[in-house]
Protein backbone atom coordinates (compact mmCIF):
# COMPACT_ATOMS: atom_id res chain seq x y z
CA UNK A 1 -19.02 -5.33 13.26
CA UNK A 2 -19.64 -5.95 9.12
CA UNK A 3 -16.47 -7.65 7.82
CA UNK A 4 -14.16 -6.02 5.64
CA UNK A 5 -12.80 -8.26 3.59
CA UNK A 6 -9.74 -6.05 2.31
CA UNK A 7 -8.63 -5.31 5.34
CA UNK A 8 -5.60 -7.21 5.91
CA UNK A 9 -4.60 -7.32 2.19
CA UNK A 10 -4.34 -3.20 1.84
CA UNK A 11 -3.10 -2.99 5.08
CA UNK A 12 -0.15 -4.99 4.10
CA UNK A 13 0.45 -3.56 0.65
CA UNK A 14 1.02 0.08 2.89
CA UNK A 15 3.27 -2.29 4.89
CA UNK A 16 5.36 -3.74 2.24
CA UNK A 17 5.35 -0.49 0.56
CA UNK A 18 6.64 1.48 3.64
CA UNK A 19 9.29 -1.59 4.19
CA UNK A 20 10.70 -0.71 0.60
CA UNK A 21 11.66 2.73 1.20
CA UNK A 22 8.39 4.21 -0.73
CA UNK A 23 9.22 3.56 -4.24
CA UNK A 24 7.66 5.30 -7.08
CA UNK A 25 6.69 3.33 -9.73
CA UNK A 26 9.53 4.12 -11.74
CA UNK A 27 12.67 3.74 -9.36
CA UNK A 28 10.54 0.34 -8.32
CA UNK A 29 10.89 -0.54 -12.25
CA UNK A 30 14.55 -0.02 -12.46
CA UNK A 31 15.16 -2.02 -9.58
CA UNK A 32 13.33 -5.13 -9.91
CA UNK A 33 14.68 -5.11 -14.04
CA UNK A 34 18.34 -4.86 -12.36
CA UNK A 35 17.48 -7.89 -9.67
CA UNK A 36 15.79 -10.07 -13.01
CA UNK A 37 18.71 -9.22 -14.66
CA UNK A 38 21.47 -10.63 -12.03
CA UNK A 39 19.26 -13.15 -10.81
CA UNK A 40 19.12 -14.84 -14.40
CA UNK A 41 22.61 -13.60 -14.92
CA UNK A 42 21.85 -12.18 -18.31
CA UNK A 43 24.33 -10.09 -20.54
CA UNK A 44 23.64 -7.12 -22.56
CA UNK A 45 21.38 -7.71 -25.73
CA UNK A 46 17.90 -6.95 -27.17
CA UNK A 47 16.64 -10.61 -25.94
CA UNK A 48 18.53 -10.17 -22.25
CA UNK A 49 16.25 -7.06 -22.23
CA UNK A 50 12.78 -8.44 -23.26
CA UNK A 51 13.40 -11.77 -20.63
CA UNK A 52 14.28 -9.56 -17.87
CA UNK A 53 11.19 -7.40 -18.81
CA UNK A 54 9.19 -11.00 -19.10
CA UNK A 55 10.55 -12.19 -15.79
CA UNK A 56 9.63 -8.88 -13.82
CA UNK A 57 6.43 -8.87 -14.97
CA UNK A 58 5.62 -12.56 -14.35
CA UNK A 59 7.42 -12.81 -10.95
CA UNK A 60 6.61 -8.92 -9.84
CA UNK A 61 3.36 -8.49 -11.07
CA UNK A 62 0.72 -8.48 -8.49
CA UNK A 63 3.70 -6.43 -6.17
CA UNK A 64 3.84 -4.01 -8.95
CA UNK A 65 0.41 -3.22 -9.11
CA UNK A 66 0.11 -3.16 -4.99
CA UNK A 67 3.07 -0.66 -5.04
CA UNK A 68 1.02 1.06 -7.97
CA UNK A 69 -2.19 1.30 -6.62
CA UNK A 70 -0.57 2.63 -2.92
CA UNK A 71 1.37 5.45 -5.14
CA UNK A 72 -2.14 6.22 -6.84
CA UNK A 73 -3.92 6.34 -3.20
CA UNK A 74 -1.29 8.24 -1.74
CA UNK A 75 -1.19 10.81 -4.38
CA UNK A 76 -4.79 10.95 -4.63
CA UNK A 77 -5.18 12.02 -1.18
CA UNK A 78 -2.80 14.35 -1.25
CA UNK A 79 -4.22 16.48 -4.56
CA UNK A 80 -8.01 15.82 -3.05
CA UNK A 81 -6.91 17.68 0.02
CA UNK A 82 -7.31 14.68 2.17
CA UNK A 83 -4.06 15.41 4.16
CA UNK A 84 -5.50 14.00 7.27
CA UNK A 85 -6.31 10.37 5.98
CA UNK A 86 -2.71 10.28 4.18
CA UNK A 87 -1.61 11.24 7.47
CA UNK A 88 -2.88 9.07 9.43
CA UNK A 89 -1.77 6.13 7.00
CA UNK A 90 1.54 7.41 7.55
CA UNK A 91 1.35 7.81 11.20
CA UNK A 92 -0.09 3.98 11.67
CA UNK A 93 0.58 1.83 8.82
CA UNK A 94 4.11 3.22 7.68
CA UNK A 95 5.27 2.61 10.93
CA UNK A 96 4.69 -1.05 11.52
CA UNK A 97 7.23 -3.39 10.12
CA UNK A 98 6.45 -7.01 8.77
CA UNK A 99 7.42 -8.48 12.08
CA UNK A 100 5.53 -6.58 13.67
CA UNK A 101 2.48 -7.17 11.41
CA UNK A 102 2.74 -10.90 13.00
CA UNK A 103 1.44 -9.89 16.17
CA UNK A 104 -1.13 -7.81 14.42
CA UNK A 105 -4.34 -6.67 16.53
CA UNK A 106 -2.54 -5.83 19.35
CA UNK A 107 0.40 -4.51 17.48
CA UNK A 108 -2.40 -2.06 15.19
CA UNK A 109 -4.42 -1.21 18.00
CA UNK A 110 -1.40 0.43 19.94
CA UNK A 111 -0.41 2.29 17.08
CA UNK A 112 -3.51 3.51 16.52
CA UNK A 113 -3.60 4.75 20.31
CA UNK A 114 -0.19 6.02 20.31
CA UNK A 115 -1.13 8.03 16.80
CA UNK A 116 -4.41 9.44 18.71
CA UNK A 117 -2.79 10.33 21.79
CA UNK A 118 0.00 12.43 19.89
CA UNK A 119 -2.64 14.06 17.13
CA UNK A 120 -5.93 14.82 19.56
CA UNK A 121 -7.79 12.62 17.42
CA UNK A 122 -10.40 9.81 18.91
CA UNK A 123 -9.24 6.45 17.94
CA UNK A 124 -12.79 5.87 16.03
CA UNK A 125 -12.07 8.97 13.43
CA UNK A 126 -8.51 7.21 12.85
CA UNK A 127 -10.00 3.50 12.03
CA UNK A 128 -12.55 5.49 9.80
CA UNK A 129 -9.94 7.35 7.93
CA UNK A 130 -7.95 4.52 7.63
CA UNK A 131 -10.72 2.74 5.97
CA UNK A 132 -11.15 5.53 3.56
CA UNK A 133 -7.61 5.12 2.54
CA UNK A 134 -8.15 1.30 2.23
CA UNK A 135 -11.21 1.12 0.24
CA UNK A 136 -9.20 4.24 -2.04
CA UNK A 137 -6.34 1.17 -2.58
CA UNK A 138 -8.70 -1.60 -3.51
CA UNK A 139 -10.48 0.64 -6.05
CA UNK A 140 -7.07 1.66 -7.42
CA UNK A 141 -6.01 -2.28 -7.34
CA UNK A 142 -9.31 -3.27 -8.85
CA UNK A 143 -10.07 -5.23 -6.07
CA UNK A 144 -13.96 -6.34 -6.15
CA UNK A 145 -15.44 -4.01 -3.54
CA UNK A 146 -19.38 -3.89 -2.74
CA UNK A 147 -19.04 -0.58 -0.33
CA UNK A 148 -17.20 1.35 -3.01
CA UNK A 149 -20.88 3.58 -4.02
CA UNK A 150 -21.89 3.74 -0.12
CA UNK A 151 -17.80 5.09 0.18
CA UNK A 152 -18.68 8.00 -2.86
CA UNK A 153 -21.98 8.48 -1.55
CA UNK A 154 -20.81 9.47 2.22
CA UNK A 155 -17.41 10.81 1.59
């Protein structure tokens, strides 16, 4: 089986962003400026504003642009008519928790049989899609990815 070396990094960025309630980017904004606010237990002024700003962006920044990039894969499958990949990310990865992510391959591989059994799907056309949604998230986080042009080519 050819490695794929973004596996475990996507699939917990759709983890993490399932575990936070599915922010959008902007409601994810608000409340990480509120927490860097409190946490540094800053008062209202022009230079409370711009540390708070400085802190989320230092502290938050690679969680931002997972939660980002997940939005942007999410949406894009929706508006490309790709209902059945978004799907299936919801039916698998939205449903595992952190914990659960521990005891991963067995963990995975039950949801992915519990998500085929209940949509008539073969459990080979669900690990596909779900790489499709994967490689979509690396390419939205930048992520270095070889198989990108062999993904457009046989989409």
């Amino acid at each position: 089986m050819k490695k794929d070396f973004i596996r475990d990094y996507a699939t917990a960025a759709f983890i993490i962003y399932s575990e936070m309630g599915k922010p959008s980017d902007d409601k994810l904004y608000k409340e990480l400026y509120v927490y860097a606010i409190e946490k540094c237990g800053l008062k209202s002024s022009e230079k409370a504003h711009d540390l708070a700003i400085m802190s989320v962006q230092y502290d938050y920044g690679p969680l931002i642009a997972d939660i980002e990039a997940v939005n942007t894969t999410i949406s894009q499958l929706r508006n490309n008519g790709l209902n059945d990949i978004e799907k299936a990310v919801d039916g698998v990865y939205f449903k595992i928790t952190q914990k659960e992510n521990e005891l991963r391959k067995r963990n995975f591989s039950n949801m992915v049989r519990n998500y085929a059994c209940e949509n008539a799907i073969s459990e080979k056309d669900i690990y596909v899609k779900l790489k499709i949604a994967r490689t979509l998230f690396a390419y939205n986080r930048g992520l270095r990815i070889p198989d990108y042009a062999y993904f457009l080519r046989n989409k």
